[in-house]
Protein backbone atom coordinates (compact mmCIF):
# COMPACT_ATOMS: atom_id res chain seq x y z
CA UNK A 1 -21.87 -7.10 -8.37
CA UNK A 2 -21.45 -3.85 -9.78
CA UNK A 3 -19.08 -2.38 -12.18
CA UNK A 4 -16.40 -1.42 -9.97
CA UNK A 5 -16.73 -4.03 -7.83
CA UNK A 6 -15.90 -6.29 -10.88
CA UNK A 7 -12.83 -4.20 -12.63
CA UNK A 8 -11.65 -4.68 -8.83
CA UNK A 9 -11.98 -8.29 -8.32
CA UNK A 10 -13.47 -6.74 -4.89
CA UNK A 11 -13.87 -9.48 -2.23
CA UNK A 12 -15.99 -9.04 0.87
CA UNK A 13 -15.69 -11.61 4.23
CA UNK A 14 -16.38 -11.98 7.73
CA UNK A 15 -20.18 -10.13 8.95
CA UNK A 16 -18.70 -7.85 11.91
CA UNK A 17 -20.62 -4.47 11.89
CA UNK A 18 -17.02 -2.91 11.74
CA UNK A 19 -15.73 -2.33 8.12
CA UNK A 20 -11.94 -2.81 7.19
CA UNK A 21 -10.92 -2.35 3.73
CA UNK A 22 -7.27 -3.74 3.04
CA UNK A 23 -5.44 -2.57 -0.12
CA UNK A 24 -2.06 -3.38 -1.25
CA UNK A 25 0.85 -2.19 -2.74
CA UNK A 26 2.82 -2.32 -5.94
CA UNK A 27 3.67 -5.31 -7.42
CA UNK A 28 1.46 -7.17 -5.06
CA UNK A 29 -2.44 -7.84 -5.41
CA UNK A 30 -5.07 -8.63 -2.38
CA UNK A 31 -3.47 -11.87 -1.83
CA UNK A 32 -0.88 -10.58 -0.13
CA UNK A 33 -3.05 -9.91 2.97
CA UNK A 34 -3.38 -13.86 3.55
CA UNK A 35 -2.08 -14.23 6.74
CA UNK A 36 -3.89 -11.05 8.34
CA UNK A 37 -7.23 -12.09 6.83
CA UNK A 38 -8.12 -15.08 9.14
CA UNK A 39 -7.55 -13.23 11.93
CA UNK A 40 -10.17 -10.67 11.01
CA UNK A 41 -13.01 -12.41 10.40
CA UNK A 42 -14.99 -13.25 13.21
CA UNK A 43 -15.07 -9.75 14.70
CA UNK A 44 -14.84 -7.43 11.46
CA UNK A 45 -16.18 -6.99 7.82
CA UNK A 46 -13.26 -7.21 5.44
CA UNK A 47 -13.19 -5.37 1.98
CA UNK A 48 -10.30 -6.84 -0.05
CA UNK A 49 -9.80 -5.08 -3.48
CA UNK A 50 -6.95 -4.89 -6.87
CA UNK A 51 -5.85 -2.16 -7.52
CA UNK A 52 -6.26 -1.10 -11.14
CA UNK A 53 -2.99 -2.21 -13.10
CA UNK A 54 -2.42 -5.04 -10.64
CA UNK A 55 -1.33 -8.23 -12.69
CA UNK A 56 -4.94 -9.64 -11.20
CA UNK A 57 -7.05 -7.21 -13.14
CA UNK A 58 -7.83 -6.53 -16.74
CA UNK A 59 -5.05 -4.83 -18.24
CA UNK A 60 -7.35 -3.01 -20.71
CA UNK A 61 -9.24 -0.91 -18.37
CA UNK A 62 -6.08 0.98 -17.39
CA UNK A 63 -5.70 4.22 -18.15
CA UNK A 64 -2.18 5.61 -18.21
CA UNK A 65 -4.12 9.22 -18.39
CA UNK A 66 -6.45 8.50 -15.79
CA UNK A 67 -2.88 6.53 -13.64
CA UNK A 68 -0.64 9.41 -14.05
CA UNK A 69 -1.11 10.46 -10.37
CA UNK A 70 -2.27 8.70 -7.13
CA UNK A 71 -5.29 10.68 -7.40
CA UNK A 72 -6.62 8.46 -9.86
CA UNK A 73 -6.32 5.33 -7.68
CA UNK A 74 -8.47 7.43 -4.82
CA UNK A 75 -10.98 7.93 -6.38
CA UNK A 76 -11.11 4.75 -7.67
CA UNK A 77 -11.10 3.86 -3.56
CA UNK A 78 -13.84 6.27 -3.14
CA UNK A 79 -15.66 4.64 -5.77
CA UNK A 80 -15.43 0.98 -4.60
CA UNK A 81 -16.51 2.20 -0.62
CA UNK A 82 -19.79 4.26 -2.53
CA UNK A 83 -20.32 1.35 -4.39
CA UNK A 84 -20.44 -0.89 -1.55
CA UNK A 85 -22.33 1.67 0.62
CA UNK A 86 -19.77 1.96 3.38
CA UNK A 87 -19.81 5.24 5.15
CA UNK A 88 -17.11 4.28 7.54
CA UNK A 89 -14.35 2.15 7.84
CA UNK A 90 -10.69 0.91 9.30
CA UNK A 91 -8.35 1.60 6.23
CA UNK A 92 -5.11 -0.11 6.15
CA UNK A 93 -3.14 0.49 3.41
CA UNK A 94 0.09 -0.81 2.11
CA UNK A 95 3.14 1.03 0.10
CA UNK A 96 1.62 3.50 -2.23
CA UNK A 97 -1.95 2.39 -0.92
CA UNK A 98 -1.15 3.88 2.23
CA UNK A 99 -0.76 7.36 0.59
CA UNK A 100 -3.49 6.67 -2.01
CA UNK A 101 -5.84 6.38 1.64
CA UNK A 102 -4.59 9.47 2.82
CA UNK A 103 -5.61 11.24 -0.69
CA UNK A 104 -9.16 10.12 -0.23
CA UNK A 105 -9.23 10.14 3.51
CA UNK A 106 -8.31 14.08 2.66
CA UNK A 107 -11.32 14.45 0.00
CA UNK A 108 -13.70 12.37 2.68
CA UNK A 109 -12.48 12.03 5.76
CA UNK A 110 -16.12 11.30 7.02
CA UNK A 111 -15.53 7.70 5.04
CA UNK A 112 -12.62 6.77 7.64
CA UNK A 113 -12.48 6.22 11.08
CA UNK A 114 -8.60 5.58 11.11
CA UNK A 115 -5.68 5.17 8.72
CA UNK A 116 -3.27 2.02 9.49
CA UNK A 117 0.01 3.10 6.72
CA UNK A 118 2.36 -0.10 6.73
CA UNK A 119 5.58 0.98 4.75
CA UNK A 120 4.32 4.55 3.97
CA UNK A 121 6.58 7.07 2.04
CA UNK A 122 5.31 10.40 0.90
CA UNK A 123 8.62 10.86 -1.52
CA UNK A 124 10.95 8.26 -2.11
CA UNK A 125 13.54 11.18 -3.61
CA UNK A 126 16.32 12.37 -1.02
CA UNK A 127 15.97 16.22 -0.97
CA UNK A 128 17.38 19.29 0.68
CA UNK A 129 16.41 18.26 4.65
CA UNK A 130 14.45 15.16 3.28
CA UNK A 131 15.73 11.70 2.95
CA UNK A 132 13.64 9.33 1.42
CA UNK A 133 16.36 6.91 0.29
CA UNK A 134 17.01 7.02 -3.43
CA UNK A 135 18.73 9.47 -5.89
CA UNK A 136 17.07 9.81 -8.99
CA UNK A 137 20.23 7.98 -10.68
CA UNK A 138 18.95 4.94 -8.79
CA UNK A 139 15.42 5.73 -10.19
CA UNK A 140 16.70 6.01 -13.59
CA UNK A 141 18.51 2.70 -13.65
CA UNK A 142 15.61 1.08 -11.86
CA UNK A 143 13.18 2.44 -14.71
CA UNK A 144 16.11 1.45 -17.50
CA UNK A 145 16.10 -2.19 -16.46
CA UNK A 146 12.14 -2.80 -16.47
CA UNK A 147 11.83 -1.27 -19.50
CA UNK A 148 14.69 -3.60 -20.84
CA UNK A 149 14.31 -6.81 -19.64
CA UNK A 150 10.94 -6.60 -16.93
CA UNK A 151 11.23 -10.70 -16.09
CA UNK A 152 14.93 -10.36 -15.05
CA UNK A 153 14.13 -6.95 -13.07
CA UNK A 154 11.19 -9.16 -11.15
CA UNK A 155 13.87 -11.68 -10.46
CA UNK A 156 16.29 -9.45 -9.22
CA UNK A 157 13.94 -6.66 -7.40
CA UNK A 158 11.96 -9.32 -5.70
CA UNK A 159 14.31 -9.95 -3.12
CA UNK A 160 15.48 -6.81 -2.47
CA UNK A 161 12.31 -5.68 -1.49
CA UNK A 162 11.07 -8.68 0.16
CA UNK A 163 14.32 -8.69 2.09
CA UNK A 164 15.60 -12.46 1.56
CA UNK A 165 16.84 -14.88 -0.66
CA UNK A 166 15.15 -16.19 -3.79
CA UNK A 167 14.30 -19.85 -2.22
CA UNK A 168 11.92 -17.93 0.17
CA UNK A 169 8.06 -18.31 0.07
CA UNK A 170 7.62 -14.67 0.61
CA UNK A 171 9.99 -13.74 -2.64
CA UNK A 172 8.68 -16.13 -4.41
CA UNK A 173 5.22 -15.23 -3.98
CA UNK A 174 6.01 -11.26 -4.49
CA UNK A 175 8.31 -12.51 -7.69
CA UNK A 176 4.87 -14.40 -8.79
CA UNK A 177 2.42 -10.91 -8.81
CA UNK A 178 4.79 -8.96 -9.78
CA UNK A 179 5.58 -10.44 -12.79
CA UNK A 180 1.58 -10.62 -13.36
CA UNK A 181 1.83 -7.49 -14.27
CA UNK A 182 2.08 -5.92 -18.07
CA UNK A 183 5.43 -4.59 -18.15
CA UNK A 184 4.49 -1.10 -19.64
CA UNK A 185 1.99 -1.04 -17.24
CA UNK A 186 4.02 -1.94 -14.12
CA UNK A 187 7.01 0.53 -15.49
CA UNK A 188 4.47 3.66 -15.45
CA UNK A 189 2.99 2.94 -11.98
CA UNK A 190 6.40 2.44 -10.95
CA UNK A 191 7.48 5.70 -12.20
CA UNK A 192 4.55 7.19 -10.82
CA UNK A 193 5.16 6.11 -7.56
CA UNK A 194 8.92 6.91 -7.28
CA UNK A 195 8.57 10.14 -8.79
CA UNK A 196 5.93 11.45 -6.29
CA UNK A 197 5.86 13.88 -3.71
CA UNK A 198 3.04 14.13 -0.97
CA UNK A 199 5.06 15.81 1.34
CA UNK A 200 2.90 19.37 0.86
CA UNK A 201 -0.59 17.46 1.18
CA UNK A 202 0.63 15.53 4.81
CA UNK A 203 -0.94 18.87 6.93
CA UNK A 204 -4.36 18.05 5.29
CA UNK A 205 -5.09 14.73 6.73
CA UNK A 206 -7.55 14.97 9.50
CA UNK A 207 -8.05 11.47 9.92
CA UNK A 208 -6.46 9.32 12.97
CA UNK A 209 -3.31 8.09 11.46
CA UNK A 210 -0.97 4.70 12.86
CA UNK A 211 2.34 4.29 11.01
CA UNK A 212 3.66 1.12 10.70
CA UNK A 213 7.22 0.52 9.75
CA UNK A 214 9.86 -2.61 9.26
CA UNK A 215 13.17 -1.90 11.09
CA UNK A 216 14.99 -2.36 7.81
CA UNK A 217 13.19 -1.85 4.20
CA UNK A 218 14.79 -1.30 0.78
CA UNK A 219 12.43 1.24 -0.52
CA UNK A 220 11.35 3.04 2.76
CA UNK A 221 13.76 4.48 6.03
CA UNK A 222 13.12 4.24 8.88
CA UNK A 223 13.69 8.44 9.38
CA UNK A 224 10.76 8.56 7.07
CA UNK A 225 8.29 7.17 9.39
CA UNK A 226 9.02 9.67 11.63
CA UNK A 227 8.91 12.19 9.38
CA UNK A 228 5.33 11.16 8.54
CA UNK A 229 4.73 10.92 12.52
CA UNK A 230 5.84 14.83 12.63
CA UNK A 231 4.30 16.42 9.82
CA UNK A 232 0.77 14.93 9.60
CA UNK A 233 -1.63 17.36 10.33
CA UNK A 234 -4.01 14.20 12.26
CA UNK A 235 -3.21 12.95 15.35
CA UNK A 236 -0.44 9.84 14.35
CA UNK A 237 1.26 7.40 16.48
CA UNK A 238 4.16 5.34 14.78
CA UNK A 239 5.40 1.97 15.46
CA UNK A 240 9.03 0.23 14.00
CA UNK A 241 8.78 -3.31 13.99
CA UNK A 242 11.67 -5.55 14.45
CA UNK A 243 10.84 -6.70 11.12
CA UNK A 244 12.78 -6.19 7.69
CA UNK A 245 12.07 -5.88 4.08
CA UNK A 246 8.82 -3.76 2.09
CA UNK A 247 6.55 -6.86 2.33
CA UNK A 248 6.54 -7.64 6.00
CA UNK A 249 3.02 -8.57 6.10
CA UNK A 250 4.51 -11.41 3.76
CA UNK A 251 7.44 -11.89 4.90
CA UNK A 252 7.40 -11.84 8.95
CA UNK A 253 3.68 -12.28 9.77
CA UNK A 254 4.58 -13.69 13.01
CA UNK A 255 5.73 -10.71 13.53
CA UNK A 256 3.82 -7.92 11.61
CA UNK A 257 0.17 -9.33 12.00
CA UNK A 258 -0.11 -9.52 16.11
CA UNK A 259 0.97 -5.53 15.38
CA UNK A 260 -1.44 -4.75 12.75
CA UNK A 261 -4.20 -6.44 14.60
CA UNK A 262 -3.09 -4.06 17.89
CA UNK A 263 -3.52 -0.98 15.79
CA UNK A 264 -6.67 -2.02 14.01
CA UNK A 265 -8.22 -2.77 17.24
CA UNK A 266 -6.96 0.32 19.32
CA UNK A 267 -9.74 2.62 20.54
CA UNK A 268 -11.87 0.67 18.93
CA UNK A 269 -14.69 0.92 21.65
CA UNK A 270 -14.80 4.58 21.29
């Protein structure tokens, strides 16, 4: 296993000649793609990877220089798919993972065949014509109460985001990774994440893109999905799921996996 491979805890199943890499989002790790995994593996090869400051990866090789934009965490994509010799593959991507795809679908879109973003957001700050949910108020308190007391922000965020109560597997597993991660670390991704804005790079992507969306999620609109839908410069389609929370590959699999596994096998043939 090579270096990257390693820092990534990268995992590699199934033997289809098609490649899917799966990456998740914040405060999660590759586990949270359980229930989509089985279904995958008799037709596909699946590439399941942590993203650096994920509470499943050593702590010391992150680098807040190197993590102080999403570019960072593309190349470190890029890396892992040169690493492993892929020269094509399904991407689906998460959250933030979702725009970290598009950032290195942009640099090599010869490296992806199609983009599956599940609970995408390219700026989670309203603006003027642009509503992405949050004023930067609600940033600033979020920020305030990780950095006070992270283990009662995990227990409080977790079902917020999962969308249900704390006696549910899905919070509880979500409450679990999250609070895996340092706290320093997880308050500077978070910041990272809330405070970007990849609304100017959206007429870039030339990659096939399928937006994937819960009904009802804490952290992402709906009106966003559209707005990704309307000003990617790839082809798109977009999907809303009668789903709710950020998680709902987690949380509603019943629902969110026959959906995922529609879009990951659309067009396929050609």
């Amino acid at each position: 296993m090579g270096i990257v491979e390693a820092a990534h805890n990268v995992k590699v199943l199934g033997s289809g000649q098609q490649i899917i890499v799966l990456a998740h989002g914040f405060g999660t790790d590759q586990s949270v793609w359980k229930h989509l995994v089985p279904h995958l593996l008799n037709d596909f090869k699946v590439v399941l990877f942590d993203t650096m400051g994920a509470g499943t990866t050593n702590p010391d090789y992150f680098d807040f220089e190197r993590y102080s934009t999403l570019e960072g965490y593309a190349y470190d994509l890029l890396a892992i798919l040169e690493e492993l010799q892929i020269f094509s593959c399904i991407y689906v991507g998460h959250s933030v993972s979702a725009m970290i795809g598009l950032i290195a679908s942009i640099n090599r879109p010869d490296l992806f065949s199609k983009i599956i973003l599940l609970s995408a957001s390219p700026r989670y700050l309203n603006d003027v014509d642009y509503y992405g949910g949050f004023e930067q108020k609600d940033l600033d308190q979020l920020f305030e109460a990780m950095h006070s007391n992270y283990k009662a922000w995990c227990t409080g965020f977790a079902p917020l985001a999962v969308g249900g109560d704390m006696d549910s597997v899905a919070v509880q597993e979500f409450s679990r990774t999250l609070f895996n991660m340092r706290p320093d670390i997880a308050l500077s991704v978070a910041q990272i994440i809330f405070q970007s804005d990849l609304r100017h790079i959206l007429g870039l992507a030339t990659v096939r893109c399928h937006i994937i969306q819960s009904m009802k999620d804490l952290a992402v609109p709906v009106v966003v999905s559209e707005y990704l839908h309307h000003y990617l410069g790839s082809d798109s389609v977009v999907e809303v799921m009668s789903s709710e929370g950020h998680l709902p590959q987690l949380s509603s699999p019943d629902i969110v996996i026959p959906v995922l596994l529609r879009h990951i096998r659309h067009d396929i043939a050609a």
